[in-house]
N, C-alpha and C. Protein backbone atom coordinates (compact mmCIF):
# COMPACT_ATOMS: atom_id res chain seq x y z
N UNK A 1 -47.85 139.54 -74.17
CA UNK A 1 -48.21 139.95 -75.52
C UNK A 1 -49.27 138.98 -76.04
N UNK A 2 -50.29 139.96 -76.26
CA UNK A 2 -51.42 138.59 -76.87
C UNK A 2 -50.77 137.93 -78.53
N UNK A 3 -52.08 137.14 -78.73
CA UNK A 3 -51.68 136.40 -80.02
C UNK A 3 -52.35 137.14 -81.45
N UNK A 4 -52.53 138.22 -81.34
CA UNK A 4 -53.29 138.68 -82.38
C UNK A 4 -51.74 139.53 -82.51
N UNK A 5 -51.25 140.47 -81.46
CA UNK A 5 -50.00 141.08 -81.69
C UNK A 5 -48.65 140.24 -82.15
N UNK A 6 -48.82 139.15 -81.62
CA UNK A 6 -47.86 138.23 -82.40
C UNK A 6 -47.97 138.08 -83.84
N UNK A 7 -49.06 137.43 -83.92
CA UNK A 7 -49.58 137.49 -85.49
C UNK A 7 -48.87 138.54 -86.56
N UNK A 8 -49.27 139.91 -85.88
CA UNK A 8 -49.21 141.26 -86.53
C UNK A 8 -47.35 141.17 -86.58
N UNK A 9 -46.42 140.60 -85.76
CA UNK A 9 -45.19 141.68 -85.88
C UNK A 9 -44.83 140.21 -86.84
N UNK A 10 -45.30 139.18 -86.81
CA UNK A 10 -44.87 138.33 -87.87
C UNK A 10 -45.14 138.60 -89.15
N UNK A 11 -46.67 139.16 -89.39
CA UNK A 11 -46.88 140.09 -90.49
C UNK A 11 -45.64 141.30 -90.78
N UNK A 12 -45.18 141.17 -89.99
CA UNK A 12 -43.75 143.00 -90.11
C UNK A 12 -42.75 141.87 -91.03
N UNK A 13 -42.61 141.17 -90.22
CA UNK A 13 -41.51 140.06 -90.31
C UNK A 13 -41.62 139.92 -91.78
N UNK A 14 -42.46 139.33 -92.41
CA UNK A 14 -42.48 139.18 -93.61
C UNK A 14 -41.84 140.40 -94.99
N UNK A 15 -42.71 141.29 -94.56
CA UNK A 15 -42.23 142.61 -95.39
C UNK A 15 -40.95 142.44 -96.33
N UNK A 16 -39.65 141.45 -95.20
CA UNK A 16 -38.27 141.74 -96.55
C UNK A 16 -38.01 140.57 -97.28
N UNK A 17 -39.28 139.46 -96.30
CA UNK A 17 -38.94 138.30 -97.93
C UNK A 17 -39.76 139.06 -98.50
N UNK A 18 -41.08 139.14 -98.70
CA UNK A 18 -41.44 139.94 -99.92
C UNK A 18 -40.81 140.49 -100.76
N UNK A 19 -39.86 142.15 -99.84
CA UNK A 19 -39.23 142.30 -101.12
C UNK A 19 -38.02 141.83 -101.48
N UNK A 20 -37.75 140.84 -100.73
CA UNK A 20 -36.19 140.02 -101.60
C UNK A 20 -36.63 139.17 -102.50
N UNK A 21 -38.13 138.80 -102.40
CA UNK A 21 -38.12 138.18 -103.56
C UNK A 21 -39.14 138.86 -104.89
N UNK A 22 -39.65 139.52 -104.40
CA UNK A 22 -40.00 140.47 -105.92
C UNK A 22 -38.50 141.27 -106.32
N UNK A 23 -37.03 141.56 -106.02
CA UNK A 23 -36.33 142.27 -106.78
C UNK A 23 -35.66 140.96 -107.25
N UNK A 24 -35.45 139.17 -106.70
CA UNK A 24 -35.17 138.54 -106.94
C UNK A 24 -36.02 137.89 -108.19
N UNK A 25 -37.07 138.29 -108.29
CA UNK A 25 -37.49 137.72 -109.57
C UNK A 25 -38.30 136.47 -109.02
N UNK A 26 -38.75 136.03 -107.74
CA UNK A 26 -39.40 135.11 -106.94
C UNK A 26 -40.83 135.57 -107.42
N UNK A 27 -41.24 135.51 -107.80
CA UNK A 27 -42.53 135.98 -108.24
C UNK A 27 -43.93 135.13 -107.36
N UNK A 28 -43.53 133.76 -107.54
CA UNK A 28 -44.76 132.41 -106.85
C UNK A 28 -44.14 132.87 -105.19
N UNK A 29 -42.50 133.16 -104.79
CA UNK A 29 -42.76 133.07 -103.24
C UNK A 29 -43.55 134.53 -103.17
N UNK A 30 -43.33 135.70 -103.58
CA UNK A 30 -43.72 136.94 -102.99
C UNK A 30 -45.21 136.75 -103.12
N UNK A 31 -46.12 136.55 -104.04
CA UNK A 31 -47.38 136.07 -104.06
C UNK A 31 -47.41 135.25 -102.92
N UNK A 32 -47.63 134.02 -102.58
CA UNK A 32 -47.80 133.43 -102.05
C UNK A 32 -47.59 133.87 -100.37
N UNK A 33 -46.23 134.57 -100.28
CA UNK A 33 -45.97 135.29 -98.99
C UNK A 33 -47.06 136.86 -98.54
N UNK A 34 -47.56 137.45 -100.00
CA UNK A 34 -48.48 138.49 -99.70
C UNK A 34 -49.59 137.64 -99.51
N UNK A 35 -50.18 136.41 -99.87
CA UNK A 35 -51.41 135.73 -99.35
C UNK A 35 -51.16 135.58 -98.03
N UNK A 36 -50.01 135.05 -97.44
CA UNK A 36 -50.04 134.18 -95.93
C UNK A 36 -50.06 135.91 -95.67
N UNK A 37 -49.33 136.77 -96.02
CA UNK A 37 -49.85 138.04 -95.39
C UNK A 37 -51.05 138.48 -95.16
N UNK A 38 -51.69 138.59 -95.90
CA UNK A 38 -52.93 138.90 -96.30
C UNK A 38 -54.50 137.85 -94.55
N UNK A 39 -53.65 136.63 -95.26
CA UNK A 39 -54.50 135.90 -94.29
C UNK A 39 -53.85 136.17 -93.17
N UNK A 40 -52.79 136.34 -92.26
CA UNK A 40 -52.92 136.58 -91.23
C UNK A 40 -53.35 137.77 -90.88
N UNK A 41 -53.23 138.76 -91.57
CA UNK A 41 -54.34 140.23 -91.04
C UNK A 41 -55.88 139.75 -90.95
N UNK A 42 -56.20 138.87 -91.57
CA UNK A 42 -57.32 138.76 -91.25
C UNK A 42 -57.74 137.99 -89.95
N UNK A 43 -56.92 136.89 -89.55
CA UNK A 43 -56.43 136.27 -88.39
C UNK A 43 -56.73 137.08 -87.25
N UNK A 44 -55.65 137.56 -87.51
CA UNK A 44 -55.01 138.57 -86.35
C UNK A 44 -56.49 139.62 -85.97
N UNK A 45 -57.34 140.22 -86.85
CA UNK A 45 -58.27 140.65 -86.44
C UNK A 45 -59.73 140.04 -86.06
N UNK A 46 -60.05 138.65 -86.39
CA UNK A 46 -61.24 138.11 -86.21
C UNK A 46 -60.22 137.96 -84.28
N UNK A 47 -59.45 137.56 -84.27
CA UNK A 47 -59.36 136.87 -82.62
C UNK A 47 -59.47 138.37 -81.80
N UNK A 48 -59.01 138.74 -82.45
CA UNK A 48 -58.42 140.46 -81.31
C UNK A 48 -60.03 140.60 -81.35
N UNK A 49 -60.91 140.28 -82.60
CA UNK A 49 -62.47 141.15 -82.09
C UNK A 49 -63.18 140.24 -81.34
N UNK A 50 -63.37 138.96 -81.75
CA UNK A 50 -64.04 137.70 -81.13
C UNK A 50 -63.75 137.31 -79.83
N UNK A 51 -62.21 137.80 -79.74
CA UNK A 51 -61.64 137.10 -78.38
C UNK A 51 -61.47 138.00 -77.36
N UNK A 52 -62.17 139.22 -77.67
CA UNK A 52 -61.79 140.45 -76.58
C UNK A 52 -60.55 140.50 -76.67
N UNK A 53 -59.50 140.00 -77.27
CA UNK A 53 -57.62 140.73 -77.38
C UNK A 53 -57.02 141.76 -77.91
N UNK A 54 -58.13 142.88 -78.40
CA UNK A 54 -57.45 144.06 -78.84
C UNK A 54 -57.07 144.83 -78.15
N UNK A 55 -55.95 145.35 -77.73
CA UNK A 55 -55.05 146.05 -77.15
C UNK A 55 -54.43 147.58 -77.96
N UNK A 56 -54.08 148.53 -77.19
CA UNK A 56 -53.55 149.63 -77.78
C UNK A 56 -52.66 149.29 -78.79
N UNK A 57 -51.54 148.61 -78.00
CA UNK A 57 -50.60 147.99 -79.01
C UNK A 57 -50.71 147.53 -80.69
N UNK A 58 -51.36 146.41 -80.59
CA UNK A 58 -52.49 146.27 -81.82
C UNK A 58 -53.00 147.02 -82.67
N UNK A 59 -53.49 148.22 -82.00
CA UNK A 59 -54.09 149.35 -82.47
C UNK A 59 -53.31 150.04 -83.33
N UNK A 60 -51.93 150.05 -82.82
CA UNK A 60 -50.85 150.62 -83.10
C UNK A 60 -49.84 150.30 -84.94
N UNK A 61 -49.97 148.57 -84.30
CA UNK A 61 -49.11 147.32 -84.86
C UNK A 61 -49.63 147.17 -86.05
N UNK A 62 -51.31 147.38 -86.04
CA UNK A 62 -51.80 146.50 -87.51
C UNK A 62 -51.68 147.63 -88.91
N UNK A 63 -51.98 149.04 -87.91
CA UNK A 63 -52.26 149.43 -89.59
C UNK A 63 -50.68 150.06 -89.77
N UNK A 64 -49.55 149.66 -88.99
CA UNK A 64 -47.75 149.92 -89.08
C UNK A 64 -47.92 148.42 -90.16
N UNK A 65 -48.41 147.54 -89.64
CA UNK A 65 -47.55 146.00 -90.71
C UNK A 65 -48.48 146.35 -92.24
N UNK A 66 -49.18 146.93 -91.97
CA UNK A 66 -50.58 146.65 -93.04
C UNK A 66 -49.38 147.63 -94.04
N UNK A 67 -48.93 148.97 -93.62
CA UNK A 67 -48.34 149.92 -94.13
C UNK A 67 -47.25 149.79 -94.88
N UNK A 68 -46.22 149.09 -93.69
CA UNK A 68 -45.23 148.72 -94.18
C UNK A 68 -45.24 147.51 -95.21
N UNK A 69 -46.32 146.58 -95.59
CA UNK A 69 -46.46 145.65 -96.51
C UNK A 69 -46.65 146.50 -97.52
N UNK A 70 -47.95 147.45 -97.82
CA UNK A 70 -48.16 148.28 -98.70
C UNK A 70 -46.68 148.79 -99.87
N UNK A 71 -46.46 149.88 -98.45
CA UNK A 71 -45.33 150.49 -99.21
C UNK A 71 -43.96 149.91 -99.50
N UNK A 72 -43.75 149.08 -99.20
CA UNK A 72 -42.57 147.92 -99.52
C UNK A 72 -42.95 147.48 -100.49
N UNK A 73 -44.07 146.83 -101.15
CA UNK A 73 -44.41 146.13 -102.48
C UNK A 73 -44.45 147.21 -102.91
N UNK A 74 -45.14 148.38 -103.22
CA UNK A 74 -45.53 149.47 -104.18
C UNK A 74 -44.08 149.45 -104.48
N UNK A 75 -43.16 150.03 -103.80
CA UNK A 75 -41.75 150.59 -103.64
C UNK A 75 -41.08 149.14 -104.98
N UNK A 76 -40.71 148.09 -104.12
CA UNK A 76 -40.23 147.20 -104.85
C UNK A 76 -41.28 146.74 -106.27
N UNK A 77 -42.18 146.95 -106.53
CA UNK A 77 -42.90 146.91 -107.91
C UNK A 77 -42.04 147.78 -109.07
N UNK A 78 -42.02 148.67 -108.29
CA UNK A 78 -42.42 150.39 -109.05
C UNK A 78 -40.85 150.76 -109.49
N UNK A 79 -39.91 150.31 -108.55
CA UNK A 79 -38.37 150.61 -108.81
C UNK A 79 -37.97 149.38 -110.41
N UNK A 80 -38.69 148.12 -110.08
CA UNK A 80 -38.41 147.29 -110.91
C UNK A 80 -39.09 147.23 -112.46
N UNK A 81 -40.21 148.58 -112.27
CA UNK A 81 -41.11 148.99 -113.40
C UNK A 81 -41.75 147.70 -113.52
N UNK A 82 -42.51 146.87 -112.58
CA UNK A 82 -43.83 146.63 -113.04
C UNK A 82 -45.12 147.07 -112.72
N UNK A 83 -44.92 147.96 -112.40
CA UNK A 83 -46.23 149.41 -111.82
C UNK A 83 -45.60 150.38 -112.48
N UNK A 84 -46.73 151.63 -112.40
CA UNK A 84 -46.10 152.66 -112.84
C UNK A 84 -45.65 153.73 -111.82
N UNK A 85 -44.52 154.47 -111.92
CA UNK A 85 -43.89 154.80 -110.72
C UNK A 85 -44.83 155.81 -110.38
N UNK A 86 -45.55 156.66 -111.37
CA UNK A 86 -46.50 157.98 -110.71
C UNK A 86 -47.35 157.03 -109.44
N UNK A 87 -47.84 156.02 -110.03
CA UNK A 87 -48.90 155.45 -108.85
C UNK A 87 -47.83 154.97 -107.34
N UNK A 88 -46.55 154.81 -107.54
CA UNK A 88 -46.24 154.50 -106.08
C UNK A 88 -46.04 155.52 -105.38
N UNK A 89 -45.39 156.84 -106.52
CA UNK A 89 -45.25 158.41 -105.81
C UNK A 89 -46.45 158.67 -105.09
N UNK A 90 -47.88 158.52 -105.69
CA UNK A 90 -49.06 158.91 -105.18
C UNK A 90 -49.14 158.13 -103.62
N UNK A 91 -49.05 156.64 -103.40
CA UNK A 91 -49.32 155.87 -102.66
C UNK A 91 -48.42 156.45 -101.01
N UNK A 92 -46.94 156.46 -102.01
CA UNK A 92 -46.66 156.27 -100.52
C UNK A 92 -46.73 157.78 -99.91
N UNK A 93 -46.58 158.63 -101.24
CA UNK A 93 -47.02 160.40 -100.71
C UNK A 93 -47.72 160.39 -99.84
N UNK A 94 -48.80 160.01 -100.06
CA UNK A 94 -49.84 160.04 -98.84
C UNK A 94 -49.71 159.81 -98.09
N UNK A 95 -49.42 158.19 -97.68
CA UNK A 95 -48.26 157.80 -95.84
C UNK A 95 -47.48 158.78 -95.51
N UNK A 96 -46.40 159.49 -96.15
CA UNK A 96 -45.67 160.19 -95.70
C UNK A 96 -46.58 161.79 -95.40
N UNK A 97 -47.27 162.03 -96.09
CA UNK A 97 -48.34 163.24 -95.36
C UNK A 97 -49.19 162.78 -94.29
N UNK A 98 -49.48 161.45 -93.99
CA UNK A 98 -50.41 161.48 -92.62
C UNK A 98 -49.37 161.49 -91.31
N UNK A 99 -47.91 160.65 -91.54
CA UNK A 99 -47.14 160.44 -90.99
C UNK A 99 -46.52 161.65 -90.59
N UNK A 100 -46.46 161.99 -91.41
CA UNK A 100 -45.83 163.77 -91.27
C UNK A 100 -46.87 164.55 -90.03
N UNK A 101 -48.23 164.85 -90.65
CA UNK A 101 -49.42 165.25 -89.94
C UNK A 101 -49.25 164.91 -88.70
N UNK A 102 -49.04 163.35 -87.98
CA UNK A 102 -49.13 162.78 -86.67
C UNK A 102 -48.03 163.67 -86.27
N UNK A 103 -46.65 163.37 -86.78
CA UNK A 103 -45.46 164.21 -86.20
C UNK A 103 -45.53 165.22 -85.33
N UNK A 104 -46.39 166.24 -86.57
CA UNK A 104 -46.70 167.50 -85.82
C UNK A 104 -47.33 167.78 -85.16
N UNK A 105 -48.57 166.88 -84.92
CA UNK A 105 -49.55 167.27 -84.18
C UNK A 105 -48.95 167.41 -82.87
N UNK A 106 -48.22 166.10 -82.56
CA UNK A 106 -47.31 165.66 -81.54
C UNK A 106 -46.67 166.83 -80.67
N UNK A 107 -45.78 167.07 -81.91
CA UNK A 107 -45.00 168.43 -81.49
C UNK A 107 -45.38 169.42 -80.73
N UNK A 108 -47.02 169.56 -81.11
CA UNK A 108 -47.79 170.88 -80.71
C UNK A 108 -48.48 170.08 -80.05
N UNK A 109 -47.95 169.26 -78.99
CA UNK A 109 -49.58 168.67 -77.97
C UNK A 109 -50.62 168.31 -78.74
N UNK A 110 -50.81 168.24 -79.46
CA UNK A 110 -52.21 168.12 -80.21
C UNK A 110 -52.10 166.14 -80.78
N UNK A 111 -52.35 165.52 -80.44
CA UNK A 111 -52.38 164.23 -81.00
C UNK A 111 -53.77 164.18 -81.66
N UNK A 112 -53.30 163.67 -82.60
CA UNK A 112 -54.86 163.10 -83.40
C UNK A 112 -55.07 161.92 -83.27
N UNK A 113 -56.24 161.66 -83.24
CA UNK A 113 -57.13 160.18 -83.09
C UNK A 113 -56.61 159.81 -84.24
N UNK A 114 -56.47 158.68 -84.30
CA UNK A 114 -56.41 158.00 -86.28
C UNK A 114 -57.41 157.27 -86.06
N UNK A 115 -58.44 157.46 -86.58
CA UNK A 115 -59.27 156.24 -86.89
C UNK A 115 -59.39 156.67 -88.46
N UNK A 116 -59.48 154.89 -89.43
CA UNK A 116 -59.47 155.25 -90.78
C UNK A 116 -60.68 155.17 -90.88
N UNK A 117 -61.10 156.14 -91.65
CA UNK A 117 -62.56 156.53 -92.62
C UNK A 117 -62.63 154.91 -93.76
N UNK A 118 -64.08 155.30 -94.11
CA UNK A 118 -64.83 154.25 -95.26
C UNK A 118 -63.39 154.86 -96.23
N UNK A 119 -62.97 155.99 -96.53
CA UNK A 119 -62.43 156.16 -98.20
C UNK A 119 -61.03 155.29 -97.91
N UNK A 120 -60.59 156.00 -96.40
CA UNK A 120 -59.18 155.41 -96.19
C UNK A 120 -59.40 153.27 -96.16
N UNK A 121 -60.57 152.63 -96.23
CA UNK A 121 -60.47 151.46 -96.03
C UNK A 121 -60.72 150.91 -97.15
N UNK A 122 -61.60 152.02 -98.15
CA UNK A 122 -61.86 151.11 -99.63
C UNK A 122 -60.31 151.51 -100.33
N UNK A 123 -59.56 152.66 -99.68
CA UNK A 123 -58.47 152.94 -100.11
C UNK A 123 -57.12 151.72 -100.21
N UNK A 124 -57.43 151.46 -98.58
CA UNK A 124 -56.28 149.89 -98.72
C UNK A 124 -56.69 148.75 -99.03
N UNK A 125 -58.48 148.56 -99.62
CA UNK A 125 -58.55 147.67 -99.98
C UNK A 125 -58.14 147.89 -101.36
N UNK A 126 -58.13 148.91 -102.62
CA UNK A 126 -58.01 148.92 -103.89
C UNK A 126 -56.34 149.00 -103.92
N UNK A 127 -55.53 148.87 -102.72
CA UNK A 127 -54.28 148.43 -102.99
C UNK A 127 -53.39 147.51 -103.35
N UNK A 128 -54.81 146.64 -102.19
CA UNK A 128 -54.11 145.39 -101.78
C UNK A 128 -54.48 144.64 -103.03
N UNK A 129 -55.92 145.06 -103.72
CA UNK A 129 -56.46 144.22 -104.67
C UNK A 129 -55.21 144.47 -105.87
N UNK A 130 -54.63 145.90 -106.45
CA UNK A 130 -54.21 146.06 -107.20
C UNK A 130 -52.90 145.55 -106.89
N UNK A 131 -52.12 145.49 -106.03
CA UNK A 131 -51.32 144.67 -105.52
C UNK A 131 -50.82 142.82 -105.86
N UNK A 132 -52.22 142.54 -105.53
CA UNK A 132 -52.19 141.29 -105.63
C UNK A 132 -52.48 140.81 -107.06
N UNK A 133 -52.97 141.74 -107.42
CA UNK A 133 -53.52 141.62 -109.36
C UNK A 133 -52.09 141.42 -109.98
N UNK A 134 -51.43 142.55 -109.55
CA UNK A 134 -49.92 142.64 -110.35
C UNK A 134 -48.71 141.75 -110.02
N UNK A 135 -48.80 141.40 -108.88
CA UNK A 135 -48.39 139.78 -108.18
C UNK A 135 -48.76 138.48 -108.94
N UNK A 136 -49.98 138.05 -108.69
CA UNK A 136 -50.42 136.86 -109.45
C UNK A 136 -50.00 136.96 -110.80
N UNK A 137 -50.20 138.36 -111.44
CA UNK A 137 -50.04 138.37 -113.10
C UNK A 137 -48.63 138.27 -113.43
N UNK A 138 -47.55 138.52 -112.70
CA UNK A 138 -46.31 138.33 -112.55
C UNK A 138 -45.96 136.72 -112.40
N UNK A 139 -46.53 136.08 -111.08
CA UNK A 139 -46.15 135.05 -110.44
C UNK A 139 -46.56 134.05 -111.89
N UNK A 140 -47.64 134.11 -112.37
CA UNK A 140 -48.51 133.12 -113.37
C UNK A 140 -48.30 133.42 -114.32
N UNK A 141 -47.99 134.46 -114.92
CA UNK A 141 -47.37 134.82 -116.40
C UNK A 141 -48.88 135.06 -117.18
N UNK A 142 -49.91 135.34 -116.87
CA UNK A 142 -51.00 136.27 -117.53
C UNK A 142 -51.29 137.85 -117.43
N UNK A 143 -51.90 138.03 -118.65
CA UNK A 143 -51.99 139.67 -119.00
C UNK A 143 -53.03 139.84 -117.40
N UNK A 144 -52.93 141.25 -116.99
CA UNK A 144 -53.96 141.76 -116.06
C UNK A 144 -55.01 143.07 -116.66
N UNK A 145 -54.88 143.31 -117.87
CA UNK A 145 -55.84 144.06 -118.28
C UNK A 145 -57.21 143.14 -118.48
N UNK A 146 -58.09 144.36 -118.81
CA UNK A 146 -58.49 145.64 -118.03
C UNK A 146 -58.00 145.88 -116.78
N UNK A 147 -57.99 145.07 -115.62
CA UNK A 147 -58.21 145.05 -114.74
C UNK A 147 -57.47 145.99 -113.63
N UNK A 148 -56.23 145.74 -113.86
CA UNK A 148 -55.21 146.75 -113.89
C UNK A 148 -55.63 147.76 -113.97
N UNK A 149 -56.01 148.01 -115.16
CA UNK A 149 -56.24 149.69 -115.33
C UNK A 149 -57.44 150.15 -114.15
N UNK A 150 -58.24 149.21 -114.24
CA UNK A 150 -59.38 150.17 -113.47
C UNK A 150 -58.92 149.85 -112.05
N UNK A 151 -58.32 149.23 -111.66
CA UNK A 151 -57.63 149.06 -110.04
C UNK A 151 -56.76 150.39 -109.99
N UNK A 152 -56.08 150.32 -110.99
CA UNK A 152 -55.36 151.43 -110.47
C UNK A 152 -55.89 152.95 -110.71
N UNK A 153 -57.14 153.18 -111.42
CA UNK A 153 -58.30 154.02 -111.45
C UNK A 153 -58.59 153.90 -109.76
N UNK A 154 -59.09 153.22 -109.21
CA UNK A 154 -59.50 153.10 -108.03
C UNK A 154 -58.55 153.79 -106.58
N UNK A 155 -57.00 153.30 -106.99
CA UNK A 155 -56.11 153.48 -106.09
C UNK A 155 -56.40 154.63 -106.38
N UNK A 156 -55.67 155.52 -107.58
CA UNK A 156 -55.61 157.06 -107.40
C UNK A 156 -56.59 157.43 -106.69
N UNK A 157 -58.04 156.99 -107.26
CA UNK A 157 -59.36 158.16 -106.39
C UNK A 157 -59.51 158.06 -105.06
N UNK A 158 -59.28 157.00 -104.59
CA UNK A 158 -59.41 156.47 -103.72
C UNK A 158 -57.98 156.80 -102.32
N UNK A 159 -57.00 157.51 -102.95
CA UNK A 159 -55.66 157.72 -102.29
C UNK A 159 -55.72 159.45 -102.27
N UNK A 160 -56.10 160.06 -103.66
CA UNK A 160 -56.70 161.38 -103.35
C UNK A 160 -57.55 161.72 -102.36
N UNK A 161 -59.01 161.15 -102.43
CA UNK A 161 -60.22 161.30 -101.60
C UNK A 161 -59.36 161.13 -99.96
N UNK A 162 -59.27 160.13 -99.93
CA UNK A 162 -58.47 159.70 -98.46
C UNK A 162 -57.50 161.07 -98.25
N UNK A 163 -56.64 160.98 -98.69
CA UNK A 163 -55.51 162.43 -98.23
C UNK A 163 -55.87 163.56 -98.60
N UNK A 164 -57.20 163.59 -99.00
CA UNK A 164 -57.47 165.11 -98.80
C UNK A 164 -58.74 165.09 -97.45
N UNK A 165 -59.52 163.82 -97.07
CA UNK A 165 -59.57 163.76 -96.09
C UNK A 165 -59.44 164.16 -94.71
N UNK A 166 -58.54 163.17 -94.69
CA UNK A 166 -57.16 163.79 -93.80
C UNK A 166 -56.75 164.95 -93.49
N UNK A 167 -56.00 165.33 -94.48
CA UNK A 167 -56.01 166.95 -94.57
C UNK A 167 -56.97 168.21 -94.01
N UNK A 168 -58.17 167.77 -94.11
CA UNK A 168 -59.50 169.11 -93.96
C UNK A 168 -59.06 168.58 -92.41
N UNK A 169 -60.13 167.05 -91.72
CA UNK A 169 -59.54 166.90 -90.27
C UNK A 169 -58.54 167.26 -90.01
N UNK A 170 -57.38 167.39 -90.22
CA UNK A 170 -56.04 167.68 -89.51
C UNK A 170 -56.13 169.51 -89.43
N UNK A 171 -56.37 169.87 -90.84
CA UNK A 171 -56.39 171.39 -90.61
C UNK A 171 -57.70 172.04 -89.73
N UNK A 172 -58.61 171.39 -89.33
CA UNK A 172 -59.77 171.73 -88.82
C UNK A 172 -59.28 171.27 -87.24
N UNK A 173 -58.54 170.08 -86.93
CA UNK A 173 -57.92 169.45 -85.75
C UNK A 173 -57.11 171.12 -84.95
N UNK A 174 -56.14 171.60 -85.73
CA UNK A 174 -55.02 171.81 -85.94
C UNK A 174 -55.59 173.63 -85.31
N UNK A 175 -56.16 173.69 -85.82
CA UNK A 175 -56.95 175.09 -86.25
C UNK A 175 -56.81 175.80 -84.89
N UNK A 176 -57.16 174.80 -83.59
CA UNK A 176 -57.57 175.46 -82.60
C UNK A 176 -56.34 175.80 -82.07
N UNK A 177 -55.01 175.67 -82.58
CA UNK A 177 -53.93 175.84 -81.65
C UNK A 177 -53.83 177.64 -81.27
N UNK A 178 -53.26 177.74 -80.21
CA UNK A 178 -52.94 178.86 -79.41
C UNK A 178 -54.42 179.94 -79.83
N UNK A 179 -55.41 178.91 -79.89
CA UNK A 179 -56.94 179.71 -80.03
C UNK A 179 -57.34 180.29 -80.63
N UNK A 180 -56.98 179.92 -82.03
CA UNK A 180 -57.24 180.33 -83.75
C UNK A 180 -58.44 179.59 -83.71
């Protein structure tokens, strides 16, 4: 197992201090634990590109830890109402429609490529940003407006655009079965 995949399942690893300590009211560890998160995805991908170590696996691993960080904070934010719950319905809706999508493709022989699009990447970046906005503003005890608002302006468009995306490829993927 290379060291970029290590990296990544330690990134997994993290996921339930996170949320034991955002429902615990840990505010400085869960911040601080979504930074060391944060920096090892970035880790984990300068070596896998620099070092020739990207592997299927990897391929597999990063955008599963990237996911499961996502929707674990949204989830644990949003239950504890410091987000608003429409925006985590939106967030993780969407995982569960691409996830769904792969399922089936499966089912029907048909596997789809995942590679994420520009919308799907400015998509997890306006997560992570809005994420970490509502973290720090928690952890430090300052207001996050505006900022907030227009991050989470961003997530929605940016989580729409992406899953409807998706959607046209998958139904255009999908289309050719039994030679439709």
């Amino acid at each position: 197992m290379s060291i970029p995949n290590i990296i990544t399942l330690g990134r997994i690893m993290l996921v339930p201090i996170i949320v034991w300590a955002i429902v615990s009211s840990q505010m400085e560890v869960a911040f601080t634990v979504f930074l060391v998160a944060g920096i090892s995805d970035a880790v984990d991908g300068f070596l896998a590109k620099r070092f020739n170590m990207a592997s299927e696996l990897g391929a597999l691993l990063d955008p599963l830890a990237d996911k499961a960080l996502l929707v674990s904070i949204y989830l644990a934010l949003g239950i504890w109402g410091d987000i608003p719950r429409w925006i985590v319905i939106l967030v993780v809706s969407r995982d569960i429609m691409i996830v769904a999508a792969v399922i089936v493709s499966w089912l029907f022989d048909k596997p789809v490529e995942m590679k994420p699009s520009m919308v799907s990447k400015l998509n997890t970046a306006a997560q992570v940003a809005y994420a970490a906005l509502v973290l720090a503003s928690l952890a430090f005890g300052f207001k996050s407006g505006p900022y907030d608002i227009i991050l989470m302006g961003l997530v929605t468009v940016f989580t729409l655009s992406s899953v409807s995306l998706y959607l046209v490829e998958w139904l255009r993927h999908m289309s050719t079965i039994d030679g439709k």
